[in-house]
PDB file of N, CA and C in Angstrom:
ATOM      1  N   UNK A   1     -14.506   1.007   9.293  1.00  0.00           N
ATOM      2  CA  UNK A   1     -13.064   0.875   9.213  1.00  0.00           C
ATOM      3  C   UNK A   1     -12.562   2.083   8.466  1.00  0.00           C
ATOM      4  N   UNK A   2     -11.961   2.064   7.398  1.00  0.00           N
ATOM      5  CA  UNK A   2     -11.694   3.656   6.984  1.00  0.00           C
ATOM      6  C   UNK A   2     -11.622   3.059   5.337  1.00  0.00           C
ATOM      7  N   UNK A   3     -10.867   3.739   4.819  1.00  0.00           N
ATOM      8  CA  UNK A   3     -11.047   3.433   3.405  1.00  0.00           C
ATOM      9  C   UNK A   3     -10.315   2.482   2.909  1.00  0.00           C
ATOM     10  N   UNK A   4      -9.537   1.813   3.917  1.00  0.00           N
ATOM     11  CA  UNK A   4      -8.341   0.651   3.541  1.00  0.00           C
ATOM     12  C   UNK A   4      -8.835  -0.549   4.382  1.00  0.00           C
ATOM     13  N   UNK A   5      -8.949  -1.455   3.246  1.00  0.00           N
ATOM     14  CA  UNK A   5      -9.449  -2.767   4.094  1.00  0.00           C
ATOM     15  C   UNK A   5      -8.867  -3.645   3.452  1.00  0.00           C
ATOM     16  N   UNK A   6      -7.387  -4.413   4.150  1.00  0.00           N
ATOM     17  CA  UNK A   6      -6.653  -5.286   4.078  1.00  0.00           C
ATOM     18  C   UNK A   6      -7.072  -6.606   4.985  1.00  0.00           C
ATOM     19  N   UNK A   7      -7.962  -6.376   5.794  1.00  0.00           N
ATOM     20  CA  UNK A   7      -8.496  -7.405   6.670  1.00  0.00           C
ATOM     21  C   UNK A   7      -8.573  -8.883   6.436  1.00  0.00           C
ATOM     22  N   UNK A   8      -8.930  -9.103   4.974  1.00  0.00           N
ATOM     23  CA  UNK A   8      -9.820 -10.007   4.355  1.00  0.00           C
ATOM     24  C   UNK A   8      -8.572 -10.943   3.870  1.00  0.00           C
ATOM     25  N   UNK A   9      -7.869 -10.740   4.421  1.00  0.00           N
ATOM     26  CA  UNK A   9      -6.233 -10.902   3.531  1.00  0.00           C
ATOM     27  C   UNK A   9      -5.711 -11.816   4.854  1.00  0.00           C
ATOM     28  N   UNK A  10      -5.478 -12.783   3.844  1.00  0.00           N
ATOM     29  CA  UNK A  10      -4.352 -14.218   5.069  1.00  0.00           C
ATOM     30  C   UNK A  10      -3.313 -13.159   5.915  1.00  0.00           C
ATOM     31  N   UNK A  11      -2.722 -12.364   5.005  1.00  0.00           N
ATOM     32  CA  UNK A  11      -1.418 -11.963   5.182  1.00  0.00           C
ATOM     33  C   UNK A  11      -1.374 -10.442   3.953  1.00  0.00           C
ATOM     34  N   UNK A  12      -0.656  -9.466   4.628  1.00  0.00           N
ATOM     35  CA  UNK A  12      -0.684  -8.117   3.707  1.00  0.00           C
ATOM     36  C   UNK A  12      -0.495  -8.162   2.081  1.00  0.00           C
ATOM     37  N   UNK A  13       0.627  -9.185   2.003  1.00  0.00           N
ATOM     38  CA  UNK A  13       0.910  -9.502   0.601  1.00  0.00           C
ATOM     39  C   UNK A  13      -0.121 -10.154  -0.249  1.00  0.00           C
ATOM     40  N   UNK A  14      -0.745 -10.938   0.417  1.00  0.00           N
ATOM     41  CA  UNK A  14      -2.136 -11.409  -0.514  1.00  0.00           C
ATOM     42  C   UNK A  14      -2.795 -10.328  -1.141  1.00  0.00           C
ATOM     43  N   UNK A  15      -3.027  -8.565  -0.567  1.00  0.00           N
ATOM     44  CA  UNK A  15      -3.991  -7.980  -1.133  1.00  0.00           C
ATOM     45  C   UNK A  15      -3.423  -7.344  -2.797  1.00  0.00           C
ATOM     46  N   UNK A  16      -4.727  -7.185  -3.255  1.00  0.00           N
ATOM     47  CA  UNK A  16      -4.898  -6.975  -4.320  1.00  0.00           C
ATOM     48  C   UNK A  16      -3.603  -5.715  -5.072  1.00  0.00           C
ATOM     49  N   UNK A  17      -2.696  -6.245  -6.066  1.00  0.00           N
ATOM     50  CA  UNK A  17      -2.083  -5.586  -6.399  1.00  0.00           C
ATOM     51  C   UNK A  17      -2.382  -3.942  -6.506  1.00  0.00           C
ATOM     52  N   UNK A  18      -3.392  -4.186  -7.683  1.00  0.00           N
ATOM     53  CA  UNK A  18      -4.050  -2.372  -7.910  1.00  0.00           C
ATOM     54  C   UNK A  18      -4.556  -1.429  -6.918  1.00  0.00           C
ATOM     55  N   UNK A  19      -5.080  -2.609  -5.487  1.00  0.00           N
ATOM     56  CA  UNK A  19      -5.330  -1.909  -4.468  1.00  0.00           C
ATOM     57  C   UNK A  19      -4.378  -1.058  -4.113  1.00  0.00           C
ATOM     58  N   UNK A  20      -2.913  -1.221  -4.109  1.00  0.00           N
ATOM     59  CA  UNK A  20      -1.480  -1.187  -3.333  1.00  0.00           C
ATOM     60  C   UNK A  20      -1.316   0.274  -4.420  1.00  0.00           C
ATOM     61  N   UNK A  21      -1.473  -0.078  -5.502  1.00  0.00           N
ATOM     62  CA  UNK A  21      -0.842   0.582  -6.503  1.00  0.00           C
ATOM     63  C   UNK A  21      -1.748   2.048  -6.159  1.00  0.00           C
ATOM     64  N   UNK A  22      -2.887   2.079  -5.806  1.00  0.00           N
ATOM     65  CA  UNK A  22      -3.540   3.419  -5.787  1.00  0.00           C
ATOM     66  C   UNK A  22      -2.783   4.697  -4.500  1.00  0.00           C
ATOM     67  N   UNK A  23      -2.060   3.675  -3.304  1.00  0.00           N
ATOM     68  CA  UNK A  23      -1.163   4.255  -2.709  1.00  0.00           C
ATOM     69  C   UNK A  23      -0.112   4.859  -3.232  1.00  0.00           C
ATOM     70  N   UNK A  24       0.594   5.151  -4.419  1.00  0.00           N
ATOM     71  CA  UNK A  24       1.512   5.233  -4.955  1.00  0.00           C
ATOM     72  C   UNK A  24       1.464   6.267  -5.816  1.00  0.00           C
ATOM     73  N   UNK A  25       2.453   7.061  -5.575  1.00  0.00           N
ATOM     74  CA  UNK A  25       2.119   8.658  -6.639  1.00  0.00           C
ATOM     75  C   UNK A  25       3.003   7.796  -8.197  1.00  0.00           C
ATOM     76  N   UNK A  26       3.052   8.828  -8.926  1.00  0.00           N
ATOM     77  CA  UNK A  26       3.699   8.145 -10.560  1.00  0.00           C
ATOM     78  C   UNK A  26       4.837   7.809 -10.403  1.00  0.00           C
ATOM     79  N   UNK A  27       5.758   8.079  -9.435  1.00  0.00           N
ATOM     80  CA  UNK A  27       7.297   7.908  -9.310  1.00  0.00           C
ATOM     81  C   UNK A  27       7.641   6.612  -7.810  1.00  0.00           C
ATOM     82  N   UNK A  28       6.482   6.192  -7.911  1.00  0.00           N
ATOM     83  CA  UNK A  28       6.271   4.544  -6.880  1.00  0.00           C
ATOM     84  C   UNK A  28       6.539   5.118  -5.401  1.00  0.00           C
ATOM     85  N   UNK A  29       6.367   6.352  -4.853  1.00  0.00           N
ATOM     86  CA  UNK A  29       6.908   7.220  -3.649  1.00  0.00           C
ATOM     87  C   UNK A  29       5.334   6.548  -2.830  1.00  0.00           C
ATOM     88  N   UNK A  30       5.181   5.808  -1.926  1.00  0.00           N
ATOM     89  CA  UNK A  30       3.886   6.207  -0.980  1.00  0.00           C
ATOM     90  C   UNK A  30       3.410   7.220  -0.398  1.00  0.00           C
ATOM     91  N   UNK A  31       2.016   7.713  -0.851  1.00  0.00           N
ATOM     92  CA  UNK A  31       1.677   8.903  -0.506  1.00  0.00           C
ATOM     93  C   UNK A  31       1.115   9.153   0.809  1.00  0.00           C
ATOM     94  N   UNK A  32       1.509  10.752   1.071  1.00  0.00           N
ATOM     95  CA  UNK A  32       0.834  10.286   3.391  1.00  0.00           C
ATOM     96  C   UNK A  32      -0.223  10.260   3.149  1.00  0.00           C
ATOM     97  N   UNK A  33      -0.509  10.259   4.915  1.00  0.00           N
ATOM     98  CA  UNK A  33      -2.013  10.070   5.404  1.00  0.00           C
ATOM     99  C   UNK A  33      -2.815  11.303   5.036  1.00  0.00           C
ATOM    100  N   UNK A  34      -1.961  12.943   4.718  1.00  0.00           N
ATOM    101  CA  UNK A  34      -3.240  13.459   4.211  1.00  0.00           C
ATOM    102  C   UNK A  34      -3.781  13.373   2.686  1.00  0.00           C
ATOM    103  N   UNK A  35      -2.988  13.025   2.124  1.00  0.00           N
ATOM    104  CA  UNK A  35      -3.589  12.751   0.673  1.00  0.00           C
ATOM    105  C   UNK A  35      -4.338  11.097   0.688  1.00  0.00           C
ATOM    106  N   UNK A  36      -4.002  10.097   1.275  1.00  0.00           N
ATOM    107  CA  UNK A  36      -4.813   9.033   1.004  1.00  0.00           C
ATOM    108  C   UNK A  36      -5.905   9.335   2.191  1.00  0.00           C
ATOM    109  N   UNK A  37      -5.836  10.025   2.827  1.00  0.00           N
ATOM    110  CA  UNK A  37      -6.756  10.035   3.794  1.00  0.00           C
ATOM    111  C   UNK A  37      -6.841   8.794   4.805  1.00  0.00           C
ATOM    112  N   UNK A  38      -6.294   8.163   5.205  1.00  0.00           N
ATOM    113  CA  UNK A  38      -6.371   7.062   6.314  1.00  0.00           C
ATOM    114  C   UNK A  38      -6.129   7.121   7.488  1.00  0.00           C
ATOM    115  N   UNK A  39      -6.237   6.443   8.636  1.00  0.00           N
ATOM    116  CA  UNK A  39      -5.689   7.154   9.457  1.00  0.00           C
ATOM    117  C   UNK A  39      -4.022   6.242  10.391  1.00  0.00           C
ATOM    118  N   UNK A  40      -4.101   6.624  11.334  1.00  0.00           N
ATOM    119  CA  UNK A  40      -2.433   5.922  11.611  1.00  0.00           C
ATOM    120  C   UNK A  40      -1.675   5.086  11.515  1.00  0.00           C
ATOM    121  N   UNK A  41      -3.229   3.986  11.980  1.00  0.00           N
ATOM    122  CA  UNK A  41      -2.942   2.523  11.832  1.00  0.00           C
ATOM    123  C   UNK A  41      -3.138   2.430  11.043  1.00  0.00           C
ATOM    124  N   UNK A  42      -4.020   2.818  10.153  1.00  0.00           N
ATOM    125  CA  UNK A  42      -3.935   2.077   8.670  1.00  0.00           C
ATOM    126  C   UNK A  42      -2.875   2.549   7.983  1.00  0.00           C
ATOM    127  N   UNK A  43      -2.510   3.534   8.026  1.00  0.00           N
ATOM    128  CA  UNK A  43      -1.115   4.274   7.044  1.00  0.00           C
ATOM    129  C   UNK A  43      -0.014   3.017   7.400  1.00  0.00           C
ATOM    130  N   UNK A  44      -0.051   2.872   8.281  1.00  0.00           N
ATOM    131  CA  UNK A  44       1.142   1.892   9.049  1.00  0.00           C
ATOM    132  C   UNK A  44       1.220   0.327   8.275  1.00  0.00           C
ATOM    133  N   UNK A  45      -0.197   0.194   8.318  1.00  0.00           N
ATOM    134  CA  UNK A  45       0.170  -0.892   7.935  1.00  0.00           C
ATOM    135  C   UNK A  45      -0.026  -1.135   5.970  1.00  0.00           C
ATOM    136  N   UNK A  46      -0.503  -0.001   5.915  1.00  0.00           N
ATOM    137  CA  UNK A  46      -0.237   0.059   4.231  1.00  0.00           C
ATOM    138  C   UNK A  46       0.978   0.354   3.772  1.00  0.00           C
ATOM    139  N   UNK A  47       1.850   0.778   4.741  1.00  0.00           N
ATOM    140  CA  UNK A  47       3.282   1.271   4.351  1.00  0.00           C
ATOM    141  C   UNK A  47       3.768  -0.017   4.593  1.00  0.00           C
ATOM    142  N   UNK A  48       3.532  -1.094   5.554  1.00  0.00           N
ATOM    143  CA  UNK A  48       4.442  -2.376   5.309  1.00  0.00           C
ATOM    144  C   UNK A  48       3.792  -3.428   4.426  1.00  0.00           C
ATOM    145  N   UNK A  49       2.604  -3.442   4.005  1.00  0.00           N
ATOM    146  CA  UNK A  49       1.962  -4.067   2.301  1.00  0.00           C
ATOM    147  C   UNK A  49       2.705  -3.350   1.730  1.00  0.00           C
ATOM    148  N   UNK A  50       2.722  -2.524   1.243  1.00  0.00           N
ATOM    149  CA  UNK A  50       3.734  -1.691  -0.058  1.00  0.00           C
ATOM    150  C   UNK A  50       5.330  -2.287   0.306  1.00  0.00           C
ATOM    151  N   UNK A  51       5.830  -2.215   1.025  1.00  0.00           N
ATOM    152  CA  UNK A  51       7.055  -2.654   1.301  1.00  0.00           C
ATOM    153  C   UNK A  51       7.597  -4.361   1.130  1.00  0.00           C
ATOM    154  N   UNK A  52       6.738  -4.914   1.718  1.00  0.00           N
ATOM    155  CA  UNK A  52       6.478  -6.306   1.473  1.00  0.00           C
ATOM    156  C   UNK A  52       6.414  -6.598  -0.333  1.00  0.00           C
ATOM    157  N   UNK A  53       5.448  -6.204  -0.459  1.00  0.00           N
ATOM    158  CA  UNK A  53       4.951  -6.195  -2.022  1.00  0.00           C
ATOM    159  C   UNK A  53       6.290  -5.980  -3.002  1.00  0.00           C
ATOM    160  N   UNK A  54       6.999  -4.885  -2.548  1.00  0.00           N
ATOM    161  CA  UNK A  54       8.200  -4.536  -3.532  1.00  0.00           C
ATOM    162  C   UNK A  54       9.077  -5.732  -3.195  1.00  0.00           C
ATOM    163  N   UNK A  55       9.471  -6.109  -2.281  1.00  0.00           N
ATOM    164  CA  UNK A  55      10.026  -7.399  -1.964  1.00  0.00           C
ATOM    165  C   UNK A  55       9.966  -8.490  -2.610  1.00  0.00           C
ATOM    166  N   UNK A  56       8.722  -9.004  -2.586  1.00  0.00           N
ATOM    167  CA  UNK A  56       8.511  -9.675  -3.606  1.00  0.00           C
ATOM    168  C   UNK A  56       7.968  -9.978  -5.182  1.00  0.00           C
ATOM    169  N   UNK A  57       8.495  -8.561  -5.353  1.00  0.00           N
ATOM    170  CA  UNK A  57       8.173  -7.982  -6.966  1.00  0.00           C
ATOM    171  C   UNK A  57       6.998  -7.818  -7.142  1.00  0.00           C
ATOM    172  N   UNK A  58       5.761  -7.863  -6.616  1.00  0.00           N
ATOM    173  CA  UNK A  58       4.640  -7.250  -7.065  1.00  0.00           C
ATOM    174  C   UNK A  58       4.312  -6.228  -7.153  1.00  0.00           C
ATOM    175  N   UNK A  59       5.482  -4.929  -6.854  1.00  0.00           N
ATOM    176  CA  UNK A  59       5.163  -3.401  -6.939  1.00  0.00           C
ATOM    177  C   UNK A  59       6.707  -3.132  -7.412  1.00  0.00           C
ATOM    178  N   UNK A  60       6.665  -2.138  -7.976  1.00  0.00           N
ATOM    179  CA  UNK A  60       8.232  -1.673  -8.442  1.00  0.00           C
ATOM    180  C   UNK A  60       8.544  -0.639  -7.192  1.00  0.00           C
ATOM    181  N   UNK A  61      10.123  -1.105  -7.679  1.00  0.00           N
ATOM    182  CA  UNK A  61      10.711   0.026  -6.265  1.00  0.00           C
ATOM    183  C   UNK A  61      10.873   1.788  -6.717  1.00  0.00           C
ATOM    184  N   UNK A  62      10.977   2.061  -8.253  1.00  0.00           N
ATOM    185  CA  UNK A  62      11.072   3.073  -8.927  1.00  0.00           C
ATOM    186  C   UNK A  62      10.309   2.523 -10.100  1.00  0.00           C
ATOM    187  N   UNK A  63       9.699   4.399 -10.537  1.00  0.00           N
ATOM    188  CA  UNK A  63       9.785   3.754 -12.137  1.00  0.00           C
ATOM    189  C   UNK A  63       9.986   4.772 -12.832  1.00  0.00           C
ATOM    190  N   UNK A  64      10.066   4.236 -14.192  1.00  0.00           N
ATOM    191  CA  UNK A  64      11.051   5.270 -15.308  1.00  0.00           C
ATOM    192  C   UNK A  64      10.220   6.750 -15.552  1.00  0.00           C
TER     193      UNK A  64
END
C-alpha cells in the first residue's frame, strides 16, 4: 500500500489523531504529495481525514 494506511479504520475519522497530525506542516496547512510522499489516491483521501477531523475538532483549523 504506500505509507498511509487508513484501511483499518470503520470510517476516516476513526484514524489515529497523531497519524493525521504528521500530515500537517506547523501552521495546520496539509502538506502535498511530494513532501509526504503518497501517491494520488492516498493524498485524496488523507486530504478528506484531515478535513473531516477539523470538523469535528480533532485537528485545529489554524494555529497560533
Amino acid at each position: 500500500m504506500g505509507r498511509l494506511s487508513l484501511s483499518g479504520c470503520a470510517n476516516d475519522t476513526d484514524a489515529d489523531e497523531a497519524k493525521l497530525r504528521r500530515y500537517l506542516s506547523e501552521r495546520s496547512k496539509i502538506l502535498p504529495r511530494r513532501t509526504t510522499g503518497t501517491c494520488a489516491m492516498h493524498q485524496r483521501q488523507l486530504t478528506e481525514a484531515i478535513k473531516r477531523a477539523r470538523q469535528i475538532a480533532l485537528l485545529p483549523f489554524v494555529t497560533d
